[in-house]
C-alpha atoms as a PDB file:
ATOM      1  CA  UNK A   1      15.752 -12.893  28.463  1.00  0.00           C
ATOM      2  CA  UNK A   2      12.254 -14.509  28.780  1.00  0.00           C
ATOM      3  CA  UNK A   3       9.147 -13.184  27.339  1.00  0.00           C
ATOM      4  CA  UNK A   4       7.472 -12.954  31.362  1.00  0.00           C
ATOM      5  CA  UNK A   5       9.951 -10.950  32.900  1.00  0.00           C
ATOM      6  CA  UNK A   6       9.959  -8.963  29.788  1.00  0.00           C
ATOM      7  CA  UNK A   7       6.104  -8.945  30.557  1.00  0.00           C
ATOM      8  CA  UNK A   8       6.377  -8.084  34.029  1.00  0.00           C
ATOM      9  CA  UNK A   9       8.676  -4.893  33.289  1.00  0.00           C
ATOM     10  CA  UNK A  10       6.389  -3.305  30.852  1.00  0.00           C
ATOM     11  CA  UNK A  11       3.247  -3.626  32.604  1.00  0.00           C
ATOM     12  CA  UNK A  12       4.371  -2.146  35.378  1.00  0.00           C
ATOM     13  CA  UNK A  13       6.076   0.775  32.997  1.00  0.00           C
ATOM     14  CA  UNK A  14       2.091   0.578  31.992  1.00  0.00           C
ATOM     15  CA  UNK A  15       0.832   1.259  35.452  1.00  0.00           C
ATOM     16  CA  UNK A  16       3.400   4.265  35.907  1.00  0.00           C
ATOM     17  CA  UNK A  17       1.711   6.105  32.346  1.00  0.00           C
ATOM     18  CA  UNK A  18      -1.870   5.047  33.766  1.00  0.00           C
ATOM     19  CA  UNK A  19      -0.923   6.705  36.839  1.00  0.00           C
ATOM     20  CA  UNK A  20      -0.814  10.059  34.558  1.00  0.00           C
ATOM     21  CA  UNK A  21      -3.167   9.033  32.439  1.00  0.00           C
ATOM     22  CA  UNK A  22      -6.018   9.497  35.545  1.00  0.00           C
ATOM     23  CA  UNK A  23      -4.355  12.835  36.738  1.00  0.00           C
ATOM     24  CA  UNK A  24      -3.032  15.991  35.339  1.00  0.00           C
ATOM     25  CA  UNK A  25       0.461  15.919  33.054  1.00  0.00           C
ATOM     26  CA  UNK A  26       2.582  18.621  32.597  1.00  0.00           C
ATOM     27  CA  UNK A  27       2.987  19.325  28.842  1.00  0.00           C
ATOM     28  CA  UNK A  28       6.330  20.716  26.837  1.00  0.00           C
ATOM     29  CA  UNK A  29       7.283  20.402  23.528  1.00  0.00           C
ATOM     30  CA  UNK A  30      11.235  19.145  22.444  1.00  0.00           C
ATOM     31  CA  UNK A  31      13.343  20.842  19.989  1.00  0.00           C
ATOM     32  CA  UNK A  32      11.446  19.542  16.711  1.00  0.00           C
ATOM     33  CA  UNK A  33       8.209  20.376  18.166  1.00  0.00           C
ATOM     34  CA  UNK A  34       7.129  17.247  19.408  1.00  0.00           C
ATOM     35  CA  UNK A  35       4.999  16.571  22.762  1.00  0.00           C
ATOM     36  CA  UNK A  36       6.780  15.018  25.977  1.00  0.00           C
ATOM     37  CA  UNK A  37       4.994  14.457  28.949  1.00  0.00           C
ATOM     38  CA  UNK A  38       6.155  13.659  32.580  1.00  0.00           C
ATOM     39  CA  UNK A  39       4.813  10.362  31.658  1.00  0.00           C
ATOM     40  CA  UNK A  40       7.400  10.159  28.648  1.00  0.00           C
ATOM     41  CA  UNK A  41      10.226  10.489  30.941  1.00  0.00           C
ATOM     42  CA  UNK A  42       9.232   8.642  33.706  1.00  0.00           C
ATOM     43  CA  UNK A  43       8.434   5.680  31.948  1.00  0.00           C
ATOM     44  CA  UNK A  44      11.687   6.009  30.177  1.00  0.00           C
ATOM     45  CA  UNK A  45      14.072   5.918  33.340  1.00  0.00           C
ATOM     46  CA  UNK A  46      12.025   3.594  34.960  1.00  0.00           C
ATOM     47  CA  UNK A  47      12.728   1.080  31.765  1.00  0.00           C
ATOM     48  CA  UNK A  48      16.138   1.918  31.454  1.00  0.00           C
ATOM     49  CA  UNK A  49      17.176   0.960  34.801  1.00  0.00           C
ATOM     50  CA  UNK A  50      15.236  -2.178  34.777  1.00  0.00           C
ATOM     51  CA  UNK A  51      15.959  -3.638  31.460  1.00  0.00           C
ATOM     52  CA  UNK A  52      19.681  -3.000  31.321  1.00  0.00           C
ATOM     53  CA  UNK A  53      20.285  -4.691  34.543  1.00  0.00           C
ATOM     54  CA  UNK A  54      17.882  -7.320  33.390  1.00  0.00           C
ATOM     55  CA  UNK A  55      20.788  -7.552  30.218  1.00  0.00           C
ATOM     56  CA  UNK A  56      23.990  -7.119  31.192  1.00  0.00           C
ATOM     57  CA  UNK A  57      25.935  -5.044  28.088  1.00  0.00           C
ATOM     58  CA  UNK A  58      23.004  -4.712  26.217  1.00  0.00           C
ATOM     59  CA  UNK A  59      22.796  -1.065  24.165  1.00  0.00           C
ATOM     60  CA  UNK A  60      19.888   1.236  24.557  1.00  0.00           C
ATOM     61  CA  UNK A  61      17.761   3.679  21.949  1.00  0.00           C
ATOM     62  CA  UNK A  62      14.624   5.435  22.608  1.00  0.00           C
ATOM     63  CA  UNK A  63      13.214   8.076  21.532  1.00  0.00           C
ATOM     64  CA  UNK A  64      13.582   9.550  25.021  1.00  0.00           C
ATOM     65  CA  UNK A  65      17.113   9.234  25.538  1.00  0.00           C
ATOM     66  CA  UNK A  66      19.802  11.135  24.040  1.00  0.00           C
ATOM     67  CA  UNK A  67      21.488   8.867  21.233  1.00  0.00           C
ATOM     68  CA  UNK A  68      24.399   7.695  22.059  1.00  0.00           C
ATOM     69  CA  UNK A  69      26.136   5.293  19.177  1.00  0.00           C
ATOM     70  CA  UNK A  70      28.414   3.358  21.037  1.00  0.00           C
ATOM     71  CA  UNK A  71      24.982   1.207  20.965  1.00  0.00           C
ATOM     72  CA  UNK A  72      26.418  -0.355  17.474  1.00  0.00           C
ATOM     73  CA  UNK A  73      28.704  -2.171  18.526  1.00  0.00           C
ATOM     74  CA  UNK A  74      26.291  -4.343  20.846  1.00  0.00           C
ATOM     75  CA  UNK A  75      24.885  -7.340  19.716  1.00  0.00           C
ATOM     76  CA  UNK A  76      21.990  -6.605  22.084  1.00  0.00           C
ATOM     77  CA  UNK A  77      19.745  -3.438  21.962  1.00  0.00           C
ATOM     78  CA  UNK A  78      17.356  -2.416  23.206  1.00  0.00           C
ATOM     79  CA  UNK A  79      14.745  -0.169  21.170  1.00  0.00           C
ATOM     80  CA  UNK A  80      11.990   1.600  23.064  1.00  0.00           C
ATOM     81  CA  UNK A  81       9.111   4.486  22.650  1.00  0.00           C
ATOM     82  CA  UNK A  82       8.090   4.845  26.726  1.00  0.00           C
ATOM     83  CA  UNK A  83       5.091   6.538  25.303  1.00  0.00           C
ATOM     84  CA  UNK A  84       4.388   5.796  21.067  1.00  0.00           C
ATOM     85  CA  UNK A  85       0.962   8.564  20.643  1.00  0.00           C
ATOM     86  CA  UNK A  86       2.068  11.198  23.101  1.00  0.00           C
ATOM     87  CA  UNK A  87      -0.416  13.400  21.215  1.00  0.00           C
ATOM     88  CA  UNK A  88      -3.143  10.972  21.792  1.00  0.00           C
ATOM     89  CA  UNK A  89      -2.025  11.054  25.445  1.00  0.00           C
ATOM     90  CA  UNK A  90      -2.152  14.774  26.021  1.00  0.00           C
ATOM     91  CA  UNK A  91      -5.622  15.048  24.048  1.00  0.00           C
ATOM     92  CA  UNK A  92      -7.187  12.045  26.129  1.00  0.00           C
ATOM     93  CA  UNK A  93      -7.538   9.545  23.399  1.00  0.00           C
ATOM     94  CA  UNK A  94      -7.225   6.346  24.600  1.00  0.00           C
ATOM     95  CA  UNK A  95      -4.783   5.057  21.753  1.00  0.00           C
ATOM     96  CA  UNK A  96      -1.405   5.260  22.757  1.00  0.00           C
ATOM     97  CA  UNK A  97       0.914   2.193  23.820  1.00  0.00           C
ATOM     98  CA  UNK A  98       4.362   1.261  26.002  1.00  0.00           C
ATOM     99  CA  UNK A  99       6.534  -0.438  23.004  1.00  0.00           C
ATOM    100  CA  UNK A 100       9.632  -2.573  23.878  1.00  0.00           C
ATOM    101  CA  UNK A 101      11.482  -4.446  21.528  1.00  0.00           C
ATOM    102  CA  UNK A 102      14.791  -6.268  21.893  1.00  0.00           C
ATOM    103  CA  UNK A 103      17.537  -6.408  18.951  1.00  0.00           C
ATOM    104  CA  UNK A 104      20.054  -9.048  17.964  1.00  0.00           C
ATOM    105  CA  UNK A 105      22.473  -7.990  15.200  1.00  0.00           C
ATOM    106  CA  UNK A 106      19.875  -5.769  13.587  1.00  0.00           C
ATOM    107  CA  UNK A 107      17.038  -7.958  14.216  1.00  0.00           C
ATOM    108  CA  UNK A 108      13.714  -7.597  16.227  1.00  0.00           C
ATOM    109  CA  UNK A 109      13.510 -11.252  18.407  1.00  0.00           C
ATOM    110  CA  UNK A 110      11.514 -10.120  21.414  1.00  0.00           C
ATOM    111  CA  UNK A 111       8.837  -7.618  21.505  1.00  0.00           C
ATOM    112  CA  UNK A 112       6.328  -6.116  24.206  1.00  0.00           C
ATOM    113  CA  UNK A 113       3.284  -3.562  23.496  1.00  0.00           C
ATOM    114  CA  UNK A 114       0.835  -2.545  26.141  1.00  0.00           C
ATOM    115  CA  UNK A 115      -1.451  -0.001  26.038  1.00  0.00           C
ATOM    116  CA  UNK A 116      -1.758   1.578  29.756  1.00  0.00           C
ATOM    117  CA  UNK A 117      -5.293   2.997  28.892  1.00  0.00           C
ATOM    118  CA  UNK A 118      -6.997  -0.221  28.184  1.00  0.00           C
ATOM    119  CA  UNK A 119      -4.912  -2.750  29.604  1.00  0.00           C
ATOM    120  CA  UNK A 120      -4.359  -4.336  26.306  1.00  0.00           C
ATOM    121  CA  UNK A 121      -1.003  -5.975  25.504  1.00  0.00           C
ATOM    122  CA  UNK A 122       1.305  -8.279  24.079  1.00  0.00           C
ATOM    123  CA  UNK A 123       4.601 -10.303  24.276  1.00  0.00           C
ATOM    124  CA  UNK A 124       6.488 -12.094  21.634  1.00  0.00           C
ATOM    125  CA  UNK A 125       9.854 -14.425  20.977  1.00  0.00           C
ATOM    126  CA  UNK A 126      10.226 -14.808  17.646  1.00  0.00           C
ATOM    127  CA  UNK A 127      10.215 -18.814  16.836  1.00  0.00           C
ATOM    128  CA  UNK A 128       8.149 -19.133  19.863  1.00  0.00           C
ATOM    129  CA  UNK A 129       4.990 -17.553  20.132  1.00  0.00           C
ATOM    130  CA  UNK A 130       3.149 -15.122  21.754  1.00  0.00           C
ATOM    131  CA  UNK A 131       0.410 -14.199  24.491  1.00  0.00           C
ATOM    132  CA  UNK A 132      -1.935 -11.709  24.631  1.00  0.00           C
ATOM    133  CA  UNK A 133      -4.307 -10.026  27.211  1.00  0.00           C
ATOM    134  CA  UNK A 134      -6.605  -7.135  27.862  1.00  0.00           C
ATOM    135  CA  UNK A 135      -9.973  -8.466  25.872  1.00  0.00           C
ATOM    136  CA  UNK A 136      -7.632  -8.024  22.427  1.00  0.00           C
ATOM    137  CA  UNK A 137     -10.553 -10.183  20.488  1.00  0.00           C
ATOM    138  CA  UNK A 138      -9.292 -12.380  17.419  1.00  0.00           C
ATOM    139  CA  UNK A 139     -11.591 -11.320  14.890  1.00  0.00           C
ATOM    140  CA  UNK A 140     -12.884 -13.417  11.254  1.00  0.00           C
ATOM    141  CA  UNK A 141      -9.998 -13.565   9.395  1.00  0.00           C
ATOM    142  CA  UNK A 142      -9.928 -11.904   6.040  1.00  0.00           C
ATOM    143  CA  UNK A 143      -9.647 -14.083   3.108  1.00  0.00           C
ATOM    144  CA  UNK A 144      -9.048 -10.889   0.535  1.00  0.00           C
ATOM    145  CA  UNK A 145      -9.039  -7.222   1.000  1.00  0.00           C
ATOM    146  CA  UNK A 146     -12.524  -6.691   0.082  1.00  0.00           C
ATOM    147  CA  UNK A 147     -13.420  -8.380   3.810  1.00  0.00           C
ATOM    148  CA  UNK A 148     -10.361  -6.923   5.559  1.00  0.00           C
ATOM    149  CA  UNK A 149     -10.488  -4.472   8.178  1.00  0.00           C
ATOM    150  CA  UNK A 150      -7.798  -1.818   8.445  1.00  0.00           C
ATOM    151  CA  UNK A 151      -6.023   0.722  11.186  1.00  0.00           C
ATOM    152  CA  UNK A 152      -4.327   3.231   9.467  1.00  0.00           C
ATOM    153  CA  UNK A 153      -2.277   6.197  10.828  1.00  0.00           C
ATOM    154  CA  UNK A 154      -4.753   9.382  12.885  1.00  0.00           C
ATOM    155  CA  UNK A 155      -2.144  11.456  11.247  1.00  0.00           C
ATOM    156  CA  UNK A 156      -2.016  10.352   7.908  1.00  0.00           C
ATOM    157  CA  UNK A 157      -5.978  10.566   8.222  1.00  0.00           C
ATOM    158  CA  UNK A 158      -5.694  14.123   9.381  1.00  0.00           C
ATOM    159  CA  UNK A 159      -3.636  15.281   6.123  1.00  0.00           C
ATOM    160  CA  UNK A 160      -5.275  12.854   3.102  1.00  0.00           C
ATOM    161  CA  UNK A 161      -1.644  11.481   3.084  1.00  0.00           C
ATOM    162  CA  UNK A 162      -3.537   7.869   3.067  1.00  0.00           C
ATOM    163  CA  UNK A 163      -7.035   8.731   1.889  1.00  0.00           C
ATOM    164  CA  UNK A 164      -6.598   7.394  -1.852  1.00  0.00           C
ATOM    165  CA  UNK A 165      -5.755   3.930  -0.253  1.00  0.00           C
ATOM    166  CA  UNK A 166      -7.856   3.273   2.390  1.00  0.00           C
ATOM    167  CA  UNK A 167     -10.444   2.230  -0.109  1.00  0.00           C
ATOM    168  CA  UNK A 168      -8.548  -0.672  -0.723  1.00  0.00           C
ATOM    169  CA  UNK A 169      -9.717  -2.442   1.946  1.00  0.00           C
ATOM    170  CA  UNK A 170     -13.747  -3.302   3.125  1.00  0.00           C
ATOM    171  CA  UNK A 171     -13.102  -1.424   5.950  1.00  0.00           C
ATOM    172  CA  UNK A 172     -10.882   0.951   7.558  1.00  0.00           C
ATOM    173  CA  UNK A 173     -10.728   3.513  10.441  1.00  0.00           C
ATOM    174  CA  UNK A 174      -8.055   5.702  12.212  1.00  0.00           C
ATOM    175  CA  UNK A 175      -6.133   4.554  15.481  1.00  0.00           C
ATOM    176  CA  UNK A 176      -3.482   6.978  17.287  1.00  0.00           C
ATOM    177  CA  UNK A 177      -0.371   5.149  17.942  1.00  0.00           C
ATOM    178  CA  UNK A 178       1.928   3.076  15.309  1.00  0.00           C
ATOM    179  CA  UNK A 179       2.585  -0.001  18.314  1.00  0.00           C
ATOM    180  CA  UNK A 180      -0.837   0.140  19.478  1.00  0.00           C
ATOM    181  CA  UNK A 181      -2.003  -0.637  15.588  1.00  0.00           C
ATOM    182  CA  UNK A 182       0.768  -3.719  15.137  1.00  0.00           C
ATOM    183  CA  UNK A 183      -0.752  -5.538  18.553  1.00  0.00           C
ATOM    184  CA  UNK A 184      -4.055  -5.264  17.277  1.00  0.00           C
ATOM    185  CA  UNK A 185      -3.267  -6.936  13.688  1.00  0.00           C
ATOM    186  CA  UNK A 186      -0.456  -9.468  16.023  1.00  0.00           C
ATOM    187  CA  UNK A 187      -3.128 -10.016  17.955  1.00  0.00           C
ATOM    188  CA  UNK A 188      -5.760 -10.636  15.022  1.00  0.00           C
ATOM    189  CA  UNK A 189      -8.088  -8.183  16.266  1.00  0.00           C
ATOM    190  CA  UNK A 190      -7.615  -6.436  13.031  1.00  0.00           C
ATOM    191  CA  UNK A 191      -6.140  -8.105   9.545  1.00  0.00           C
ATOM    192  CA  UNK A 192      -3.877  -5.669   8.775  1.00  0.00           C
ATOM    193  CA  UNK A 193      -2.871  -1.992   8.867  1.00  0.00           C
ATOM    194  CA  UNK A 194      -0.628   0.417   6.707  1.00  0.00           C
ATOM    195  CA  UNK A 195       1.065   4.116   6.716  1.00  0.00           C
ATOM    196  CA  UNK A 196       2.336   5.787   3.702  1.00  0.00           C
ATOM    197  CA  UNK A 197       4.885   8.081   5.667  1.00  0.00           C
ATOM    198  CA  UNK A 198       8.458   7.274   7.747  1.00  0.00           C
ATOM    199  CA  UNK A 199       8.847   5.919  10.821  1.00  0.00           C
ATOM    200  CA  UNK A 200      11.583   5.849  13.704  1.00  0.00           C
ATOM    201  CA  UNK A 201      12.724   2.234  14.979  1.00  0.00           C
ATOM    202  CA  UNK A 202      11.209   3.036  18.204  1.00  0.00           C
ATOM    203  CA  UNK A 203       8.181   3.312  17.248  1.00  0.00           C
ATOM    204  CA  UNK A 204       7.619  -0.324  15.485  1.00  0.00           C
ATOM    205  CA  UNK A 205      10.293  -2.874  17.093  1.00  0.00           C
ATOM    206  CA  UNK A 206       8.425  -4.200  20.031  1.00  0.00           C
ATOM    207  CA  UNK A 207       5.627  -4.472  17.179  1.00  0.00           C
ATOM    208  CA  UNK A 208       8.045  -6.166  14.821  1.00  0.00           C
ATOM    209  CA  UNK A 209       8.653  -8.373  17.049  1.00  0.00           C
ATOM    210  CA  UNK A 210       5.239  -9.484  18.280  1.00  0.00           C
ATOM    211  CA  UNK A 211       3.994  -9.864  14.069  1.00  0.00           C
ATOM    212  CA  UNK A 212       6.670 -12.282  13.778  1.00  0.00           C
ATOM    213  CA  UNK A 213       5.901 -14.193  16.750  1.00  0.00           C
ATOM    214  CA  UNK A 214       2.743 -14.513  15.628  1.00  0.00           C
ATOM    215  CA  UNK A 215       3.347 -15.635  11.608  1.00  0.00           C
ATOM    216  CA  UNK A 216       2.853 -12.369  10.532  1.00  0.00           C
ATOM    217  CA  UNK A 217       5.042 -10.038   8.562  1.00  0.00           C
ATOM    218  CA  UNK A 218       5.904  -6.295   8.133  1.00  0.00           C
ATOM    219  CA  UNK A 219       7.202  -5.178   4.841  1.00  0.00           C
ATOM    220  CA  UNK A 220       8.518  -1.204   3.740  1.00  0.00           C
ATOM    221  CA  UNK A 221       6.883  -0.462   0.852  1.00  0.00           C
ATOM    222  CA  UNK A 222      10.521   0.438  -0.397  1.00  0.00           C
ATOM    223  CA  UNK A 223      10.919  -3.513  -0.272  1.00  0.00           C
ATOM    224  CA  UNK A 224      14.002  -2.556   1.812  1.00  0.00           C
ATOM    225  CA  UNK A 225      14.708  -5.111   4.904  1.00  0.00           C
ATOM    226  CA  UNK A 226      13.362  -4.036   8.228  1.00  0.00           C
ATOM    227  CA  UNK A 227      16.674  -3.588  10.308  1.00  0.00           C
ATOM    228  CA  UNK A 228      17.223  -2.235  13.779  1.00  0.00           C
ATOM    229  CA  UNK A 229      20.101  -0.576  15.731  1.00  0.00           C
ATOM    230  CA  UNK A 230      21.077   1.394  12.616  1.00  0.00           C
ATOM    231  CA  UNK A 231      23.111   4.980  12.839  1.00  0.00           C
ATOM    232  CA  UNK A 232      20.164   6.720  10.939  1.00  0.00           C
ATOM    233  CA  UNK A 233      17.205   5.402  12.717  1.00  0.00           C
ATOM    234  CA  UNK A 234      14.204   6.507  10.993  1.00  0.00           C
ATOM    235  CA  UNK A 235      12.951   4.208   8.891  1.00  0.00           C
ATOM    236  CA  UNK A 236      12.318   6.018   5.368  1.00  0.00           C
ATOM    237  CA  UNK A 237       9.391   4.396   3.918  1.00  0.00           C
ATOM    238  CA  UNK A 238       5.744   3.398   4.646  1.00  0.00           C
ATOM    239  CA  UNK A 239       4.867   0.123   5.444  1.00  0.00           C
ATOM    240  CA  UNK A 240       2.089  -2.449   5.621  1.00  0.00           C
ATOM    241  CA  UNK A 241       1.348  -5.154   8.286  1.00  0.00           C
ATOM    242  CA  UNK A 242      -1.029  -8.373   8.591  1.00  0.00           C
ATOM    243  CA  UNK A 243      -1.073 -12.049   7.546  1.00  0.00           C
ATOM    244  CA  UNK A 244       1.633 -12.226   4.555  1.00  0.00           C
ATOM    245  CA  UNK A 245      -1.385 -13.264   1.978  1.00  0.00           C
ATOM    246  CA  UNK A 246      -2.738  -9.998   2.506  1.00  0.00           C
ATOM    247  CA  UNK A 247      -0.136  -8.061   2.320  1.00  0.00           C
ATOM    248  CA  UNK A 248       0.998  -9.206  -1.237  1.00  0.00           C
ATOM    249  CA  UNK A 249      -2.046  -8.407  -2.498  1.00  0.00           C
ATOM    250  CA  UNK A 250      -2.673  -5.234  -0.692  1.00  0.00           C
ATOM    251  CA  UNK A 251       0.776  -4.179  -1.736  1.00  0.00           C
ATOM    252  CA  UNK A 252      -0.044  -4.833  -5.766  1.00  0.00           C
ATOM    253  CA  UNK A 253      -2.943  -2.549  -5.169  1.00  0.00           C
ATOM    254  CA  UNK A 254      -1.132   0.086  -3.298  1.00  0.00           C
ATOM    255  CA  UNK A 255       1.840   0.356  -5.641  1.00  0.00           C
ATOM    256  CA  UNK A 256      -1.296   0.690  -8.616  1.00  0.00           C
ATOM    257  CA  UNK A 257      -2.573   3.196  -6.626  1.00  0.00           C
ATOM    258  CA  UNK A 258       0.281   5.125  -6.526  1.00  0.00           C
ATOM    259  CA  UNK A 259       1.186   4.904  -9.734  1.00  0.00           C
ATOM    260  CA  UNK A 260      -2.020   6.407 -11.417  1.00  0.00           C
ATOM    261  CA  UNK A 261      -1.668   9.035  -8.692  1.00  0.00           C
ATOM    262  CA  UNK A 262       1.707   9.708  -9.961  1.00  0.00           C
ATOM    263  CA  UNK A 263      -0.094   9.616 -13.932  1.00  0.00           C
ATOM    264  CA  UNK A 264       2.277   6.749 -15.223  1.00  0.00           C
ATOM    265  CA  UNK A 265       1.864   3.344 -16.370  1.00  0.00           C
ATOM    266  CA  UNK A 266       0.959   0.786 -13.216  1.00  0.00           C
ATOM    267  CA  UNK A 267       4.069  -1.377 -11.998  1.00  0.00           C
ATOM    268  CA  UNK A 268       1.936  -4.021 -10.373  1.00  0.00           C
ATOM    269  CA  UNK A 269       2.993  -7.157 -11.898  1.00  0.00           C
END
């Protein structure tokens, strides 16, 4: 599978969401609460179809799609969110992303992220590179956290969840969706960003993929590998993202932080 026709699929999954984006959605909420649009679904089918034909035996998980685990025993796998910051969507906050990102054997190797709203997006093969479009700026890059500039999670804004960290770096500010916030930092329009609460595969493969395309890394703060195509698939632990100098020392700080929130001795070697 090459990184163009991977390219090629997703934008025009992009210009299916933008279609909603410009006209009225219809709204519901799923079983745990959580907002689907007819965006959601359409751009779900519409990648299904496309990208298993485009792979031949290749498994399939998205948050869309009713699980179905026969997808472990595939080599191949696809892991999609057809629409990572529905909320964002629905409220008409331009911060929500298309997030593709194809497994081997647990392992994130080709990633796409496009935002439809902006036109801002990304491809990846890992141990090949990467391309980016939409005006996605490379900014300075941050020598140490006191220059760095941060996304971090709306949500985790919203609550204070990440408030006693965010001070950590020179500068920080909220952004809606998890895939839209790794192609900024893959795409060096931002140094790095970081969320203190779980995941779900979907919503960071195609992101995975494009950080390590581009030389930079994603670690759990558990310091438990990043895996894919797993039977439980949320991923239980925050995370931090950027150039890997960064993230070792933002990740001292963080686990100090945490420490003297939790009133013992700091673990930060």
């Amino acid at each position: 599978m090459e990184a163009s026709q991977l390219k090629r699929v997703v934008v025009e999954a992009s210009a299916i969401a933008d279609r909603y984006w410009k006209s009225r959605v219809t709204v519901n909420r799923k079983a745990d609460g959580s907002l689907i649009t007819d965006a959601d679904t359409e751009v779900n089918e519409f990648l299904r179809g496309v990208l298993t034909r485009l792979l031949p035996g290749s498994g399939w998980l998205s948050e869309e799609t009713r699980d179905d685990l026969s997808r472990l025993a595939s080599d191949w796998v696809w892991v999609v969110d057809p629409l990572d910051g529905t909320k964002e969507f629905v409220q008409g906050v331009p911060e929500f992303a298309i997030s593709v990102g194809l497994v081997h054997q647990g392992s994130a190797v080709l990633g796409c992220v496009v935002n439809p709203a902006s036109g801002q997006g990304g491809v990846g093969h890992v141990g090949i590179g990467a391309e980016f479009w939409g005006g996605l700026q490379q900014g300075h890059s941050a020598t140490s956290l006191s220059e760095a500039r941060a996304s971090v999670s709306r949500s985790e804004t919203e609550d204070g969840s990440v408030t006693p960290y965010v001070s950590l770096v020179g500068t920080s500010f909220p952004v809606g969706s998890v895939a839209y916030k790794l192609l900024r930092v893959a795409a060096g329009h931002d140094d790095l960003t970081f969320s203190v609460q779980h995941k779900s595969e979907w919503d960071i493969c195609g992101g995975v993929a494009l950080l390590e395309a581009t030389g930079n890394v994603y670690r759990r703060l558990d310091g438990e590998p990043v895996q894919f195509n797993q039977s439980d698939t949320r991923v239980r632990s925050g995370a931090l993202a950027g150039a890997r100098s960064l993230v070792d020392e933002l990740q001292i700080e963080m686990e100090r932080t945490a420490s003297s929130l939790r009133g013992s001795p700091t673990s930060a070697k």
